[in-house]
Protein backbone atom coordinates (compact mmCIF):
# COMPACT_ATOMS: atom_id res chain seq x y z
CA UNK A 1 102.23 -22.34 64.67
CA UNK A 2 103.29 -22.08 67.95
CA UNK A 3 106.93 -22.87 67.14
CA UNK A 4 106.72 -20.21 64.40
CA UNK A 5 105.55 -17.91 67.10
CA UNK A 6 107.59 -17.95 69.75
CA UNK A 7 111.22 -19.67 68.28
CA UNK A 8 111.20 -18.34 64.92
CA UNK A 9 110.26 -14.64 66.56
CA UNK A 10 114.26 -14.49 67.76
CA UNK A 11 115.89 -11.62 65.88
CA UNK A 12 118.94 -13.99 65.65
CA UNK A 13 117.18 -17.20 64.22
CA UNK A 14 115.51 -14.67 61.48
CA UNK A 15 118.66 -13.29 60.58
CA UNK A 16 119.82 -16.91 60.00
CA UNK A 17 117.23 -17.88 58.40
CA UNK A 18 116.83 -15.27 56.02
CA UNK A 19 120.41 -15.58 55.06
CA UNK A 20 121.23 -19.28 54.84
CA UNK A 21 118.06 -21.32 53.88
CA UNK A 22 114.90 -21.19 51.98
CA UNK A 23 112.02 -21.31 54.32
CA UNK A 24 109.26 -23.32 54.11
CA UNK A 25 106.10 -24.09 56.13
CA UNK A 26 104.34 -26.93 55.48
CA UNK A 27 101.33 -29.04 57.89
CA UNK A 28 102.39 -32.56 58.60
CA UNK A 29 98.89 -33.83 58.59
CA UNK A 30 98.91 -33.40 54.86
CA UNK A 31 102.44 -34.20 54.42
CA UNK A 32 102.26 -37.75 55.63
CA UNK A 33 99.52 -38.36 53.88
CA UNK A 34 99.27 -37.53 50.43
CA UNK A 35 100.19 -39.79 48.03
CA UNK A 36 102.21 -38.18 45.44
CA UNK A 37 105.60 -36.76 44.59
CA UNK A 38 105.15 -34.08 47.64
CA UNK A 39 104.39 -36.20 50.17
CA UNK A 40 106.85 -38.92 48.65
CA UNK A 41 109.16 -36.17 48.92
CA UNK A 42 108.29 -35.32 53.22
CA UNK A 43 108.03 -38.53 53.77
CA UNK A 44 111.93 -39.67 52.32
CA UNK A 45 113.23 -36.81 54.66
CA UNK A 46 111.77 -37.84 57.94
CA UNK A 47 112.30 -41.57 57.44
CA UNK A 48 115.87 -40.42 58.13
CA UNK A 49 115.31 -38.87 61.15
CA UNK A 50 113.31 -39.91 64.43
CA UNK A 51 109.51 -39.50 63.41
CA UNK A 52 108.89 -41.92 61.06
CA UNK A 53 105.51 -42.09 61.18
CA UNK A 54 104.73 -45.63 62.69
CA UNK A 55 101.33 -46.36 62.71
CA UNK A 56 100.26 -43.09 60.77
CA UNK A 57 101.51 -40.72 63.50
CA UNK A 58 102.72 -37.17 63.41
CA UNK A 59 106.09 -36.36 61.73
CA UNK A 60 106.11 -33.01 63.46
CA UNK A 61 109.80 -30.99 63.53
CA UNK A 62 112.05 -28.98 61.98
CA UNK A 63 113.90 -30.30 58.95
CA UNK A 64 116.86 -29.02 57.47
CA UNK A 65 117.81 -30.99 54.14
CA UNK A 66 118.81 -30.97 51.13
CA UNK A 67 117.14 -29.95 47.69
CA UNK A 68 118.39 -33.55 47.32
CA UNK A 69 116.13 -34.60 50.29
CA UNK A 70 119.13 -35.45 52.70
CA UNK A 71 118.42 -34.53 56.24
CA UNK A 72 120.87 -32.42 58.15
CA UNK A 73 119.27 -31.57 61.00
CA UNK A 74 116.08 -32.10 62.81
CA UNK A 75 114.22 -30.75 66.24
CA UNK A 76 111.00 -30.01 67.35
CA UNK A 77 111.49 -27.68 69.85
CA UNK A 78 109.96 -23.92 70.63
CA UNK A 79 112.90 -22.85 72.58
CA UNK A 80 114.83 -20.52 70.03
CA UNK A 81 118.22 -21.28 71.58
CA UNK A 82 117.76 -24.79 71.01
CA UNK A 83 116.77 -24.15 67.22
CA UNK A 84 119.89 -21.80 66.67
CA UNK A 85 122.09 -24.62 67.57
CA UNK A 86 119.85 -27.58 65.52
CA UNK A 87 120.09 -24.99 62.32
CA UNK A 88 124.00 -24.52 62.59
CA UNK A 89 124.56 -27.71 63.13
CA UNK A 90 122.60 -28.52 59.60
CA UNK A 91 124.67 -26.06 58.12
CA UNK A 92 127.76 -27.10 59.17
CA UNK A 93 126.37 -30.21 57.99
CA UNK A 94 125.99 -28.55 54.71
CA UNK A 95 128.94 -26.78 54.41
CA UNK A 96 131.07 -30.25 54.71
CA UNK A 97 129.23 -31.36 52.18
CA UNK A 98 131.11 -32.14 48.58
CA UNK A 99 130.94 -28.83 46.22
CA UNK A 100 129.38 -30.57 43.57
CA UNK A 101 126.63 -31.24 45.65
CA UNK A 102 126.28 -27.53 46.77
CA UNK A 103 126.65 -25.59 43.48
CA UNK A 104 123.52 -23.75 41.81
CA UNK A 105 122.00 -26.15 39.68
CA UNK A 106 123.76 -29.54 41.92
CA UNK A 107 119.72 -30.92 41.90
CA UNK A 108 117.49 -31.30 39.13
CA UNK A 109 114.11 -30.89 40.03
CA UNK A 110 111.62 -32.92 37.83
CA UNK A 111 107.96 -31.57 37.05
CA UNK A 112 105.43 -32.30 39.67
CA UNK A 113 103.52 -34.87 38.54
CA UNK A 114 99.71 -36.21 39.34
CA UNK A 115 98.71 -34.23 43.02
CA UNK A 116 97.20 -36.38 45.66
CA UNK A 117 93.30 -34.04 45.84
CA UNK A 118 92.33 -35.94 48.45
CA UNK A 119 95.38 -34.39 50.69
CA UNK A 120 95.09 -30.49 48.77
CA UNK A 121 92.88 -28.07 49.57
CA UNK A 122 91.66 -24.77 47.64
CA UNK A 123 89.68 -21.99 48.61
CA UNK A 124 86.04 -22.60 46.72
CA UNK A 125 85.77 -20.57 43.42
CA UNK A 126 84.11 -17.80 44.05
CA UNK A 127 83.42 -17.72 47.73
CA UNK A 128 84.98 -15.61 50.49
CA UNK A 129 88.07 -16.18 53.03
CA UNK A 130 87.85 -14.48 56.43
CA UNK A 131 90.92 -14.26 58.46
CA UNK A 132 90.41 -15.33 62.24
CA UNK A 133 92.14 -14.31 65.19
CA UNK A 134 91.68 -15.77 68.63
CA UNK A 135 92.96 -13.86 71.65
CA UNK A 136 92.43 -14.59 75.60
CA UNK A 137 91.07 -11.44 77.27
CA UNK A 138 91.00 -10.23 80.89
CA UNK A 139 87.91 -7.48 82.32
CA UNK A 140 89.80 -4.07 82.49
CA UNK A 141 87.82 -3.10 85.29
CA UNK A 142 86.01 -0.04 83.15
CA UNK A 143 83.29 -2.20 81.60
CA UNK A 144 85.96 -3.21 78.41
CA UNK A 145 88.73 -6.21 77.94
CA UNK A 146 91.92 -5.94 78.24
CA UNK A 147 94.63 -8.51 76.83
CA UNK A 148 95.04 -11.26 79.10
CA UNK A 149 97.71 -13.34 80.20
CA UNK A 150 98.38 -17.14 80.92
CA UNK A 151 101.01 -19.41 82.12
CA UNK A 152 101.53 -21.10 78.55
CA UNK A 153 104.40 -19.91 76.70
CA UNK A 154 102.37 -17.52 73.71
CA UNK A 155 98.80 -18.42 74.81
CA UNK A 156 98.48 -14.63 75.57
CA UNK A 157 99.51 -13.83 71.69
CA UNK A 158 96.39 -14.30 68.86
CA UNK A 159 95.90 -17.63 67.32
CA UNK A 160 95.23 -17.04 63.55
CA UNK A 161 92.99 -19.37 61.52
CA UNK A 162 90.96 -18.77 58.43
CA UNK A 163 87.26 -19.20 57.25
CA UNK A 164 85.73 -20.44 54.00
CA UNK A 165 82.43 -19.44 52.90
CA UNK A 166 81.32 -21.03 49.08
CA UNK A 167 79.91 -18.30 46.93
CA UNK A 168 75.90 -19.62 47.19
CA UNK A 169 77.12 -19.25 51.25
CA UNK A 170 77.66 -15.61 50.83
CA UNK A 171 74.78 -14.80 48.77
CA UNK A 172 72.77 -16.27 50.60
CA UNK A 173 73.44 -13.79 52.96
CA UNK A 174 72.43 -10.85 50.58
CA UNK A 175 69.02 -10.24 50.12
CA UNK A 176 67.81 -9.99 46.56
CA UNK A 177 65.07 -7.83 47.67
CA UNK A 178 66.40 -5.48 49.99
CA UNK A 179 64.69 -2.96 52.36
CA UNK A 180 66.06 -1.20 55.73
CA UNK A 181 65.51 -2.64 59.00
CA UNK A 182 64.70 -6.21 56.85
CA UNK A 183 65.59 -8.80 59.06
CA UNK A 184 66.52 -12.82 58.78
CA UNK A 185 68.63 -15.76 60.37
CA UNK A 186 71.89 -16.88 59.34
CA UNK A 187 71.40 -19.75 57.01
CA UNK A 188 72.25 -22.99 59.74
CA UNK A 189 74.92 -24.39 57.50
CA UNK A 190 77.07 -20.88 57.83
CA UNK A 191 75.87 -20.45 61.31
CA UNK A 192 77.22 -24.26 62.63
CA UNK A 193 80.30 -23.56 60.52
CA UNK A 194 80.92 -20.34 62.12
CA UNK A 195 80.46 -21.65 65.73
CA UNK A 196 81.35 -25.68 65.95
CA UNK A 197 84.90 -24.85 63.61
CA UNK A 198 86.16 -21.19 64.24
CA UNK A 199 84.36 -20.40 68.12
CA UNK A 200 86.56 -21.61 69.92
CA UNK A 201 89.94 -21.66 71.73
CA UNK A 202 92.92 -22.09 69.81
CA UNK A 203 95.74 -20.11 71.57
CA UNK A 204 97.66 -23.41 73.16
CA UNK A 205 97.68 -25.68 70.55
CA UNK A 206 94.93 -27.63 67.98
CA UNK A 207 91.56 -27.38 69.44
CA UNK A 208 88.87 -30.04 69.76
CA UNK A 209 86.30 -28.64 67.47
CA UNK A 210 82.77 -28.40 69.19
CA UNK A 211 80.06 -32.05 68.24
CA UNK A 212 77.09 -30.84 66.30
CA UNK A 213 75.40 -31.60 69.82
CA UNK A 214 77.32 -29.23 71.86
CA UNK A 215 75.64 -26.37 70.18
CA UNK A 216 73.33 -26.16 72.49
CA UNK A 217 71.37 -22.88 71.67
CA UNK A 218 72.09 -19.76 69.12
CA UNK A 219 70.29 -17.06 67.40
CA UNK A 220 72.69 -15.29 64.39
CA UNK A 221 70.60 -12.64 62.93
CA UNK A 222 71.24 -10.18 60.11
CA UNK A 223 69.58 -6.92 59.54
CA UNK A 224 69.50 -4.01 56.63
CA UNK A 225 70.61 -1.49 57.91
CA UNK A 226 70.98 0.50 54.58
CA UNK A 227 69.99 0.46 50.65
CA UNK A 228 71.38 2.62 48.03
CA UNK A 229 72.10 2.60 45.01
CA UNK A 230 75.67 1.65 45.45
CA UNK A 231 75.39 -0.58 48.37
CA UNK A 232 73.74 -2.81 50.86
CA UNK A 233 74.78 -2.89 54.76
CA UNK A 234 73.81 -5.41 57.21
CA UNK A 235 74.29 -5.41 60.86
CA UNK A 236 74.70 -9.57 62.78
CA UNK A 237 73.91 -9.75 65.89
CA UNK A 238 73.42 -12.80 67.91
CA UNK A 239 74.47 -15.31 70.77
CA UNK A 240 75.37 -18.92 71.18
CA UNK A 241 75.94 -21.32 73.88
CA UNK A 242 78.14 -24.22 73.60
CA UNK A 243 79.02 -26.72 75.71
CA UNK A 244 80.15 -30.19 75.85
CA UNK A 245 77.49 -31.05 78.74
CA UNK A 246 73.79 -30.41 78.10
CA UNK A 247 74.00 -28.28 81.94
CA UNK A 248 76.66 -25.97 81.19
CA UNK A 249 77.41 -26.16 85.18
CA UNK A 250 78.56 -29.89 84.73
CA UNK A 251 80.21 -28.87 80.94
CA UNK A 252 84.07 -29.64 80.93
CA UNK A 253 84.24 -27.22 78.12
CA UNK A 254 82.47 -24.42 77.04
CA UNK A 255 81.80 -20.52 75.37
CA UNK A 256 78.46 -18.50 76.25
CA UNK A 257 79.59 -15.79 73.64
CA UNK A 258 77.87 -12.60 71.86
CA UNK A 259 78.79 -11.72 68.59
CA UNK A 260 78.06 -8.65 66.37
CA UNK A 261 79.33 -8.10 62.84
CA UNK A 262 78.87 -5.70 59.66
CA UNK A 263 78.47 -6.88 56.11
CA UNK A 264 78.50 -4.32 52.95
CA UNK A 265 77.93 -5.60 49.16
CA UNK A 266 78.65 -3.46 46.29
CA UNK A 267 76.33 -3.76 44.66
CA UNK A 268 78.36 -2.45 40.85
CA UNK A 269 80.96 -5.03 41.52
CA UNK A 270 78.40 -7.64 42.83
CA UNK A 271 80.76 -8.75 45.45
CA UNK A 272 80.72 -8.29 49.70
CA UNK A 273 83.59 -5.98 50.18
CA UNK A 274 83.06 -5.65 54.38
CA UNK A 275 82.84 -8.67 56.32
CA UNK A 276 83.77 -8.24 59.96
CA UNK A 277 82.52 -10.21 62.73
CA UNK A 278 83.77 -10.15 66.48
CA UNK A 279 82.81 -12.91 69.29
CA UNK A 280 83.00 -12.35 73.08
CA UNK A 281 82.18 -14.27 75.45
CA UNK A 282 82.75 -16.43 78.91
CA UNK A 283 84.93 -19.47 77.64
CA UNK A 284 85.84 -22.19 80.33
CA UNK A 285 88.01 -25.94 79.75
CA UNK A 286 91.04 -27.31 77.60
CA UNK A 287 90.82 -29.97 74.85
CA UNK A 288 93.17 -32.59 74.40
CA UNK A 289 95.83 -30.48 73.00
CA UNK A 290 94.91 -27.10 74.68
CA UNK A 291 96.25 -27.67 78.02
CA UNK A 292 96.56 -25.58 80.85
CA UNK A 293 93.93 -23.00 80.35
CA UNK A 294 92.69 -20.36 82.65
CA UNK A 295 90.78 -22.02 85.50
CA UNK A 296 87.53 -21.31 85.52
CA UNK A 297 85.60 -19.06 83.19
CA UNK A 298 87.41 -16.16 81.21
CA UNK A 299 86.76 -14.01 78.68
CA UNK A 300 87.70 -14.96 75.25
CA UNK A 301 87.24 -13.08 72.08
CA UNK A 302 87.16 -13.97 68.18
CA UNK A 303 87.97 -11.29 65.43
CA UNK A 304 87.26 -12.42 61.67
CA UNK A 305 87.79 -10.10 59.12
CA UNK A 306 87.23 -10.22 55.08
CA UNK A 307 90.50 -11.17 53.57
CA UNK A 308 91.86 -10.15 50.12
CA UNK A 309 93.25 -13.43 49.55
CA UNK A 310 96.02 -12.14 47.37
CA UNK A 311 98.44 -13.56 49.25
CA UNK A 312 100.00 -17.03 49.14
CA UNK A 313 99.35 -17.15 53.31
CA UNK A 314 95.59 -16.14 52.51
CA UNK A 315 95.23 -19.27 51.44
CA UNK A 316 96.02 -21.53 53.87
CA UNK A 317 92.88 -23.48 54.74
CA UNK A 318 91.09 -23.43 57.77
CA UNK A 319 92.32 -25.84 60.31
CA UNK A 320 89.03 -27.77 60.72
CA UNK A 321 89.19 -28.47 56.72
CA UNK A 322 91.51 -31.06 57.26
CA UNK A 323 87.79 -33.07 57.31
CA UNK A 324 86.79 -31.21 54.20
CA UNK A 325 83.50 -32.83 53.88
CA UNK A 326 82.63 -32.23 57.41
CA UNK A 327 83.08 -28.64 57.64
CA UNK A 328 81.08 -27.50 54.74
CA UNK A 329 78.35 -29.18 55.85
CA UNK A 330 78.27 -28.85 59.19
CA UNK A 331 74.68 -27.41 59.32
CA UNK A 332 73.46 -30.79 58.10
């Protein structure tokens, strides 16, 4: 993501791109993995360039190939210069290759065949996505945040992420009986999701998601707040403390945080059509990819939001599913 962020945001390498090659993103952890025509596919290009995966590690880059799956250029870089020149080099690479091999139609693309399961993953029927942003903040001086800035190159932009809720998860957070200023907790399998998998700091890199004993206190309650005819409204509020040391003074990591939210369910379409929560709080340490963070504690903030999920990028599961199993039931 970071690559995507800050190389692929030159105005040159878009134009490029846009013009001279089909774009697409795909997450290596998968990729490598997945045993079927897909990953047979991945796996054929970067065997031909310098990440071959010994020992199950990351095949991380940038390909340029084929449809044919020959590699013509590779780089894993952020720095958009260096990208311009690995991306004309592939297609100089491309344009030297025969015509027969170039012309519409050169590449015969068989059906897909049997998909590796294990490796694919699909929003549950029925149940909700959120989309999450992640932003560093700095204390304006007026009582509010302002955006904050860092020495990593794009840790001051938002990290985006999503959330999966299953459809007994989200009614479950509907009361059948409804009546204002009706009050209960969040059930502790949403709650743990919400705070071990998506409260947290993701703007440098992949995170180290929070152990199920690092959540070390938190009260997430909803409230009516309204009951018509047409609709119920709920109102979160809550706080959480996690750390990775059971005195948060000795913690290498950790997030004291507040969150509030708003929930509304329509009740003629049976569905929640408002779901926004936002997380602030005091967030201190890196993980083993998040390096150089802020020293000492800073203010960090979480925005999730209800998503249409209409979109093919809606879809894109939540970084911490890569353990599927593990983060829906993370309240166990």
């Amino acid at each position: 993501m970071a690559g995507r962020a800050l190389a692929f945001s030159d105005g040159g390498l878009i134009e490029l791109v846009s013009k001279t090659f089909v774009p697409v993103a795909g997450d290596d952890w998968y990729q490598r993995r997945r045993e079927d025509a897909e990953g047979e596919f991945f796996r054929k290009v970067a065997d031909q360039g310098p990440r071959k995966g010994a020992g199950g590690s990351t095949r991380q880059g940038i390909y340029c190939l084929t449809a044919s799956g020959k590699l013509l250029a590779y780089r894993n870089s952020q720095n958009a210069g260096v990208m311009l020149d690995t991306l004309r080099a592939g297609l100089r690479r491309w344009n030297a290759l025969p015509a027969a091999e170039r012309k519409p139609g050169a590449v015969k693309v068989p059906e897909q065949g049997k998909v590796d399961r294990d490796y694919t993953r699909t929003p549950p029927e029925g149940g909700l996505i959120l989309n999450s942003y992640t932003r560093i903040l700095e204390r304006d001086g007026k009582g509010g945040y302002a955006r904050g800035t860092c020495a990593t190159p794009g840790g001051e932009r938002a990290a985006r992420d999503h959330v999966w809720l299953t459809r007994a998860e989200w009614q479950s957070l509907v009361p059948a009986r409804p009546r204002e200023g009706q009050r209960f907790a969040t059930p502790e399998r949403v709650a743990r999701r919400l705070l071990r998998f998506h409260l947290l700091d993701n703007t440098r890199g992949e995170p180290n998601y929070w152990r199920p004993g690092d959540v070390r206190k938190y009260e997430l309650s909803w409230q009516v707040t309204g009951v018509s005819e047409g609709a119920i409204d709920l109102e979160l509020t809550g706080q959480a403390l996690l750390a990775t040391d059971a005195d948060p003074k000795s913690a290498r990591r950790g997030y004291d945080v507040s969150l509030r939210g708003q929930l509304r369910y329509d009740r003629s379409k049976k569905a929640v059509i408002r779901l926004d929560i936002v997380a602030i709080g005091e967030h201190w340490g890196e993980g083993t990819f998040t390096r150089r963070a802020r020293p000492g504690r800073k203010p960090l903030g979480v925005a999730l939001e209800l998503s249409a999920g209409a979109e093919p990028a809606d879809r894109v599961p939540p970084q911490a599913a890569r353990e599927v199993n593990a983060y829906f039931a993370a309240g166990r």
